[in-house]
N, C-alpha and C. Protein backbone atom coordinates (compact mmCIF):
# COMPACT_ATOMS: atom_id res chain seq x y z
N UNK A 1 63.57 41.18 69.22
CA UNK A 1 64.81 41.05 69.98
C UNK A 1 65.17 39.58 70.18
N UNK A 2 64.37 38.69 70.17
CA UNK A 2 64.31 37.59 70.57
C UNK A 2 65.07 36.71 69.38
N UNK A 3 64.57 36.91 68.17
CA UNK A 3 65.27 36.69 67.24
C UNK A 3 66.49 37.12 66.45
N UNK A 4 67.07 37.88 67.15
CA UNK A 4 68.77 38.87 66.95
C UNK A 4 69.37 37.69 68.16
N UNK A 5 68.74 37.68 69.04
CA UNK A 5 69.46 37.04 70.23
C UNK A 5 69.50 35.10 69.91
N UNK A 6 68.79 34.89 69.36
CA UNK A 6 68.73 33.01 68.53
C UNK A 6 69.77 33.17 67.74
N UNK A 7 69.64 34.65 66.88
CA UNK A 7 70.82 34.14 65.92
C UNK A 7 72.13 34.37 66.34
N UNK A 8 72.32 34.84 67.40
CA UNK A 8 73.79 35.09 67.92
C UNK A 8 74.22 34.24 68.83
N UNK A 9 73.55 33.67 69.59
CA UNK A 9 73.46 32.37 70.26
C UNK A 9 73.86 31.09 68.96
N UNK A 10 73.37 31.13 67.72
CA UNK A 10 74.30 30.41 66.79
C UNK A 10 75.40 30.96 66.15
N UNK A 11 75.49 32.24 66.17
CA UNK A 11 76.76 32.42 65.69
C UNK A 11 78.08 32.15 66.73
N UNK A 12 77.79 32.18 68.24
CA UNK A 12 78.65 32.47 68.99
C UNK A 12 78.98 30.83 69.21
N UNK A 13 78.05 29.94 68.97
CA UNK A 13 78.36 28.33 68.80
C UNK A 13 78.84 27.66 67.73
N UNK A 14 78.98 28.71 66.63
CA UNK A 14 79.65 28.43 65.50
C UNK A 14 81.11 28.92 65.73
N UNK A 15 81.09 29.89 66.28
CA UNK A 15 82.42 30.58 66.72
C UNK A 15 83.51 29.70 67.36
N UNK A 16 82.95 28.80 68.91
CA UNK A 16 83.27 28.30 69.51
C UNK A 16 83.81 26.98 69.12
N UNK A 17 82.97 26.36 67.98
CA UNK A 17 83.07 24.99 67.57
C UNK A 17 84.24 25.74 66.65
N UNK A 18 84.44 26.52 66.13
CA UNK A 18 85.58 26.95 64.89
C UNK A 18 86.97 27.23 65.54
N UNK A 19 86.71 27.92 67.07
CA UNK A 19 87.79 27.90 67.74
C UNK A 19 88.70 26.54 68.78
N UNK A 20 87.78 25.61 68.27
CA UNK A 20 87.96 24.42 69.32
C UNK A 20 88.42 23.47 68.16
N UNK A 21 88.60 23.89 66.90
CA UNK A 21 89.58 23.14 65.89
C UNK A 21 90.30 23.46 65.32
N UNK A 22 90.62 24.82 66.04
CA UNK A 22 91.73 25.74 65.94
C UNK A 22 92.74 25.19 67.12
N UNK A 23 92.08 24.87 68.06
CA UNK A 23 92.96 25.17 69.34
C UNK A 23 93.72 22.89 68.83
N UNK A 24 92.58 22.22 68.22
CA UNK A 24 93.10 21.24 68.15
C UNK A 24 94.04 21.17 67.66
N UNK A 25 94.11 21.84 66.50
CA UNK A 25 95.03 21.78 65.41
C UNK A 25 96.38 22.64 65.78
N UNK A 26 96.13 23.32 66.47
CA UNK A 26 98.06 23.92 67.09
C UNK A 26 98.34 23.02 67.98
N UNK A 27 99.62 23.28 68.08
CA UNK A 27 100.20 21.94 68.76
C UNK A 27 101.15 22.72 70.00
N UNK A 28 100.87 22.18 70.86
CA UNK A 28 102.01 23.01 71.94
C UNK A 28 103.39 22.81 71.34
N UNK A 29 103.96 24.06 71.41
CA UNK A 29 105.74 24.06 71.18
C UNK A 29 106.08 24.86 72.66
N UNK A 30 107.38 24.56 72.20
CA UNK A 30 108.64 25.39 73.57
C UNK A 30 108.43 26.63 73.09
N UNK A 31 108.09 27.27 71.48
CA UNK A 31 108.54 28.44 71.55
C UNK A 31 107.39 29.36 71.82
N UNK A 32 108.08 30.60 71.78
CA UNK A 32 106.55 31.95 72.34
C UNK A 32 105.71 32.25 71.45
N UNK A 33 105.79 32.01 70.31
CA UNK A 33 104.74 32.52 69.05
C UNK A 33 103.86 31.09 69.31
N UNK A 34 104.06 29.91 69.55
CA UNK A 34 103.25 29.27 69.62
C UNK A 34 102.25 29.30 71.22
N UNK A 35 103.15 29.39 72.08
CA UNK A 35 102.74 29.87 72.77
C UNK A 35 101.23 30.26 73.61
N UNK A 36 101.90 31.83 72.61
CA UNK A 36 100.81 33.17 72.32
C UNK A 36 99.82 32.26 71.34
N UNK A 37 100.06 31.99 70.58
CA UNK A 37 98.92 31.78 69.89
C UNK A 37 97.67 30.72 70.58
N UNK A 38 98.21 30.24 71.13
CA UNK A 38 97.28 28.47 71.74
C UNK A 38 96.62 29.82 73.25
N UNK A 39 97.75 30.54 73.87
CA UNK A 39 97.08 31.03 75.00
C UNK A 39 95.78 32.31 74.51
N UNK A 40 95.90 33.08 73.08
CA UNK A 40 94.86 33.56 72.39
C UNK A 40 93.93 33.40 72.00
N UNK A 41 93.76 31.86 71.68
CA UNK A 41 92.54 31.25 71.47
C UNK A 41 91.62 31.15 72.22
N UNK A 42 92.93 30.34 73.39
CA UNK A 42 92.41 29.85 74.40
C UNK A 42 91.19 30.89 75.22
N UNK A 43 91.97 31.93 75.22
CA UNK A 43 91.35 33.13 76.60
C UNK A 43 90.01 33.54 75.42
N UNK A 44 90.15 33.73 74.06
CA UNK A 44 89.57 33.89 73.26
C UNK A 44 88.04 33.12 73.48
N UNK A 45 88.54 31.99 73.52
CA UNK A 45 87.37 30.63 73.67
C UNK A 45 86.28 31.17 74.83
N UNK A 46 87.43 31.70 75.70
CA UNK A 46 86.81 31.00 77.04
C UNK A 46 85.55 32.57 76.98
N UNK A 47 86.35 33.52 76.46
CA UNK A 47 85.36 34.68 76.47
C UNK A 47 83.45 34.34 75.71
N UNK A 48 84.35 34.02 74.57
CA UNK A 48 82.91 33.59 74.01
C UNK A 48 82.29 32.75 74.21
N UNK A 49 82.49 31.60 75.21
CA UNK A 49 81.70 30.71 75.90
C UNK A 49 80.81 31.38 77.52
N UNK A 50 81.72 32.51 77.98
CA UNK A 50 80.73 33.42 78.98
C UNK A 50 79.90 34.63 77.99
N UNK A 51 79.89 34.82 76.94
CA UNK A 51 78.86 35.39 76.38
C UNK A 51 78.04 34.51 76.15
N UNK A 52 78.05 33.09 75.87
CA UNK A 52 77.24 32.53 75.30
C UNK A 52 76.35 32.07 76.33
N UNK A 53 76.96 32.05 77.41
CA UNK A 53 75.86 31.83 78.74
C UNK A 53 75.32 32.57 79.37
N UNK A 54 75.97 34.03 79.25
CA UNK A 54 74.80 35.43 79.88
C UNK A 54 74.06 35.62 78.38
N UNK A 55 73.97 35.21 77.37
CA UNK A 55 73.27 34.63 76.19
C UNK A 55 71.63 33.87 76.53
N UNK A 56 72.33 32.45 77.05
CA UNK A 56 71.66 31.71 77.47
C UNK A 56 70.59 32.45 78.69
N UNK A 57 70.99 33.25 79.66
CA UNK A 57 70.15 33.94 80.35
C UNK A 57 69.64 34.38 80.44
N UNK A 58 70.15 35.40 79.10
CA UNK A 58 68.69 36.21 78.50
C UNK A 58 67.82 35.23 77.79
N UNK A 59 68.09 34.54 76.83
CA UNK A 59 66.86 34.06 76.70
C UNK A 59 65.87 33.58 77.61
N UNK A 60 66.30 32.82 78.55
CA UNK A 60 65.36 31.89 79.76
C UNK A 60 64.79 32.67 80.40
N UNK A 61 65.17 34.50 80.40
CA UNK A 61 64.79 35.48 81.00
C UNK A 61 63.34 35.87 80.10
N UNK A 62 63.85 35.78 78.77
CA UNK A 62 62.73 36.58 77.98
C UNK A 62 61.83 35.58 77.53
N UNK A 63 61.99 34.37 78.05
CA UNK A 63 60.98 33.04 77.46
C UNK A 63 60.29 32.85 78.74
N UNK A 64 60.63 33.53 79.60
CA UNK A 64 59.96 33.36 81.67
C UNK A 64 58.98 34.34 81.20
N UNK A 65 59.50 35.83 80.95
CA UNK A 65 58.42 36.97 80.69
C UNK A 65 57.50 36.92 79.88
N UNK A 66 57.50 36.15 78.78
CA UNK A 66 56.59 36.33 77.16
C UNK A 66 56.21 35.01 77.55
């Protein structure tokens, strides 16, 4: 288990770093498609950065027990 959970802990930091040069690369506009898109990422981001820390918990959880 321990090792499903390392590798998703890098995928979800690969995720994050991929969405954080996404979010660079749009540019705020006036209009709503841009918008939507920068506020999709955004909420997007922010999700997979609280997985990545009840992530982080389990591990420190299962590296306390073992």
């Amino acid at each position: 288990m321990n090792g499903y959970m390392i590798l998703e802990h890098g995928r979800l930091q690969a995720d994050i770093a991929a969405l954080d040069l996404r979010l660079a690369g749009t540019r705020r506009a006036p209009g709503l498609k841009a918008r939507s898109v920068r506020s999709f990422l955004s909420q997007l981001r922010r999700y997979k950065r609280e997985m990545l820390k009840d992530l982080d918990y389990r591990l420190a959880d299962a590296n306390i027990t073992h």
